[in-house]
C-alpha atoms as a PDB file:
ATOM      1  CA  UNK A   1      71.822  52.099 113.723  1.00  0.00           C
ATOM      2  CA  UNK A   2      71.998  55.903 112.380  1.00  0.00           C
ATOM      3  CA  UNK A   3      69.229  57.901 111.845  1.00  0.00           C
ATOM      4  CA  UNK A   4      70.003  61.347 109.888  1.00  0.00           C
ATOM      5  CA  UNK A   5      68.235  63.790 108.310  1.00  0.00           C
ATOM      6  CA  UNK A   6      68.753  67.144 106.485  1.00  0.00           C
ATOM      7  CA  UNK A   7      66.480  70.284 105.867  1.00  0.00           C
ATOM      8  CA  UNK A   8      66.370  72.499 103.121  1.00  0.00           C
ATOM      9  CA  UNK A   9      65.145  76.175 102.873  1.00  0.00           C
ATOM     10  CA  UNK A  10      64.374  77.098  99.476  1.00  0.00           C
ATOM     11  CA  UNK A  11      63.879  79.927  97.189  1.00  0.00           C
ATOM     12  CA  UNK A  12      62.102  78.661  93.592  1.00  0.00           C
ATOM     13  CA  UNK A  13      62.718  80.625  90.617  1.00  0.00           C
ATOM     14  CA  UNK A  14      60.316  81.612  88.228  1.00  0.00           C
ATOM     15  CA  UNK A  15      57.068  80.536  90.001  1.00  0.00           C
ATOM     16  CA  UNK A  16      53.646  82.386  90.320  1.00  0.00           C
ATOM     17  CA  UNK A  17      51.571  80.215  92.079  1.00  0.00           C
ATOM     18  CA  UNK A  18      51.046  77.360  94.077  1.00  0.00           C
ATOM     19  CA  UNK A  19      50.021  75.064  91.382  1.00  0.00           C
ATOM     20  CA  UNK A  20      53.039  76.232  89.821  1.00  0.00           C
ATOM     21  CA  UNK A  21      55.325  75.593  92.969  1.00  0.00           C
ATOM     22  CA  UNK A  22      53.965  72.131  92.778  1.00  0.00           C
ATOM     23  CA  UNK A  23      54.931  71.494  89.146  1.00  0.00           C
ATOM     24  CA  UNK A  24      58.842  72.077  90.817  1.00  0.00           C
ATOM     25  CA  UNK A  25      58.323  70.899  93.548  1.00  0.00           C
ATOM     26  CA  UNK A  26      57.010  67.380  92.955  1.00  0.00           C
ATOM     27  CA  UNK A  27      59.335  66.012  90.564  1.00  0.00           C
ATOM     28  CA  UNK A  28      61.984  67.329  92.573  1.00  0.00           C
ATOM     29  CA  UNK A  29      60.776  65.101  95.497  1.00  0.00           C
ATOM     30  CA  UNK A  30      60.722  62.164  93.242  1.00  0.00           C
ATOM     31  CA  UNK A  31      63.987  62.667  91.928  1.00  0.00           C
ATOM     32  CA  UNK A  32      65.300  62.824  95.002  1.00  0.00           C
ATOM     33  CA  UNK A  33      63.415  59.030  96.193  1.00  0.00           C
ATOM     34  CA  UNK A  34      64.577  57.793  92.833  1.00  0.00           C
ATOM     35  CA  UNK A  35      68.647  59.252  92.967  1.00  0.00           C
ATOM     36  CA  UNK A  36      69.024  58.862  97.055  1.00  0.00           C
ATOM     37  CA  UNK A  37      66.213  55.771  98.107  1.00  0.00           C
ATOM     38  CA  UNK A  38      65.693  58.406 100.960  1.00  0.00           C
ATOM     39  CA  UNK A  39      62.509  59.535 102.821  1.00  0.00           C
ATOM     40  CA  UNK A  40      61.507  63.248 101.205  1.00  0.00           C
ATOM     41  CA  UNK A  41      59.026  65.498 101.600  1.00  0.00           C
ATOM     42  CA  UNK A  42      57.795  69.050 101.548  1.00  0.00           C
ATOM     43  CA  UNK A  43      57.859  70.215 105.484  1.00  0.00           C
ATOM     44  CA  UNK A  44      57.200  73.557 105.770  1.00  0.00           C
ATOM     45  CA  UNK A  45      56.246  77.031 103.409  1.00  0.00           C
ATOM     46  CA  UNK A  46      53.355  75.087 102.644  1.00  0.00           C
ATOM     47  CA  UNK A  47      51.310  78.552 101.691  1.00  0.00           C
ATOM     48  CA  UNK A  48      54.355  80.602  99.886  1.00  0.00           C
ATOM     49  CA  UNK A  49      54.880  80.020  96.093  1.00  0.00           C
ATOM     50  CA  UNK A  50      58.356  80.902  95.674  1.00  0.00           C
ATOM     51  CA  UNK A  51      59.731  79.193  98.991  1.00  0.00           C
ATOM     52  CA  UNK A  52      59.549  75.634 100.211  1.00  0.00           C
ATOM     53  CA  UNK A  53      61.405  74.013 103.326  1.00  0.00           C
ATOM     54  CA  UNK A  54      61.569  70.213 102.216  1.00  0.00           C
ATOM     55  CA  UNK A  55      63.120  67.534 104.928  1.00  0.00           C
ATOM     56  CA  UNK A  56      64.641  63.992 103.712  1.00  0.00           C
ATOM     57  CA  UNK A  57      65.672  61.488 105.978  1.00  0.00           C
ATOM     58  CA  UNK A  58      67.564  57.997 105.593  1.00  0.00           C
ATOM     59  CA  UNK A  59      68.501  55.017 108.457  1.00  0.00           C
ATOM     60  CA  UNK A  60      71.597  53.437 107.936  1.00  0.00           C
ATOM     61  CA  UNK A  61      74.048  50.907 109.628  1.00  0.00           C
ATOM     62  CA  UNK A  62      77.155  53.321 109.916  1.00  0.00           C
ATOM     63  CA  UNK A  63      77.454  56.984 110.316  1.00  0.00           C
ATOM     64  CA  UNK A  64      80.151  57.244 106.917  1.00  0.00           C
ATOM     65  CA  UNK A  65      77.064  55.904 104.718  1.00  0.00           C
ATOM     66  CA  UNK A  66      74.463  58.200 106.223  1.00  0.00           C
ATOM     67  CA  UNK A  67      76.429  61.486 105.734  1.00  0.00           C
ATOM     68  CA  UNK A  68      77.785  60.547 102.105  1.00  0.00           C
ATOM     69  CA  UNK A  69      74.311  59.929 101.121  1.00  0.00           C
ATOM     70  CA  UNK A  70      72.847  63.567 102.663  1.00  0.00           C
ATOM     71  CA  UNK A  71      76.082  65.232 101.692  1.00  0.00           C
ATOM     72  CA  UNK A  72      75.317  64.014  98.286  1.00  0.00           C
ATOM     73  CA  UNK A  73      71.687  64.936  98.270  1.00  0.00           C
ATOM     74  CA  UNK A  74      72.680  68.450  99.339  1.00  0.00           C
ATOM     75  CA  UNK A  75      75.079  68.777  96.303  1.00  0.00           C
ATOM     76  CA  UNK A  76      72.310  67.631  93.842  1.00  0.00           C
ATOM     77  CA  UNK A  77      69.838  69.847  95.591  1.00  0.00           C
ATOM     78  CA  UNK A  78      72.642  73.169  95.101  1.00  0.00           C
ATOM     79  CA  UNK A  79      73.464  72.478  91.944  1.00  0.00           C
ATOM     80  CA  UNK A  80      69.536  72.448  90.707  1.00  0.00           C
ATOM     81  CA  UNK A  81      69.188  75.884  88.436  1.00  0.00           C
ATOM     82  CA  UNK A  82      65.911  76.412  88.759  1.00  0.00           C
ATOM     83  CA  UNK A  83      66.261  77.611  92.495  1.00  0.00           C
ATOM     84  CA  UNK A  84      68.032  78.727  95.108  1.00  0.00           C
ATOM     85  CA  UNK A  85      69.266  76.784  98.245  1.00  0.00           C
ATOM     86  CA  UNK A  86      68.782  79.763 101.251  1.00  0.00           C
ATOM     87  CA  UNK A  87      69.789  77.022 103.784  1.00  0.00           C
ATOM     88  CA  UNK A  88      71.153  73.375 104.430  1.00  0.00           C
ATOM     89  CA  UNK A  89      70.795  71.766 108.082  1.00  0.00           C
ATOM     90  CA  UNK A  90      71.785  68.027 108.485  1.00  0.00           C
ATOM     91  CA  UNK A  91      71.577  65.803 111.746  1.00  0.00           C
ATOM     92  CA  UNK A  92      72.535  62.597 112.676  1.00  0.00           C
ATOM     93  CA  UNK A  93      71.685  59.941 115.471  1.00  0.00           C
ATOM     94  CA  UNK A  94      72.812  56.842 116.590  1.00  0.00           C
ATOM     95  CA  UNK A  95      69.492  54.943 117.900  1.00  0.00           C
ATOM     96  CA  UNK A  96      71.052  54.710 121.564  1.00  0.00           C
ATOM     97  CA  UNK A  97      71.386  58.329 121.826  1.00  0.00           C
END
């Protein structure tokens, strides 16, 4: 079993306020369930309206599956115009590590 994950530090565009943040934010994490069927949420910048750090994770029987999925949710996340990926930072595990 493979366990992976991948981080995300983000600038958001146009934004003025938290409520605002979360009116990006949130369908953005939905999207992201609906596209990948992985694990998502917002894990850090909790306080700053124009940045986020969100964190998605997936399990997986083989390593190839794992990192096409993340690799593919980090190319949907970059290609987004209405912000600005600062960062990407992916792991993977195999559950007897």
């Amino acid at each position: 079993m493979w366990i992976g994950w991948i981080e995300f530090d983000i600038l958001l565009g146009d934004v003025h306020s938290l409520k605002e943040k979360r009116s990006v934010v949130r369908p953005l994490l939905a999207e992201l369930k609906r596209r990948f069927d992985v694990s998502v949420a917002e894990v850090g910048d909790h306080e700053q309206y124009r940045r986020t750090q969100l964190g998605a994770g997936l399990v997986a029987a083989d390593r190839a599956h794992l990192v096409e999925v993340l690799t593919a949710v980090e190319r949907f996340v970059a290609a987004l115009p209405e912000l600005e990926l600062l960062s990407a930072r992916q792991r993977e595990l195999r559950s007897d590590d």
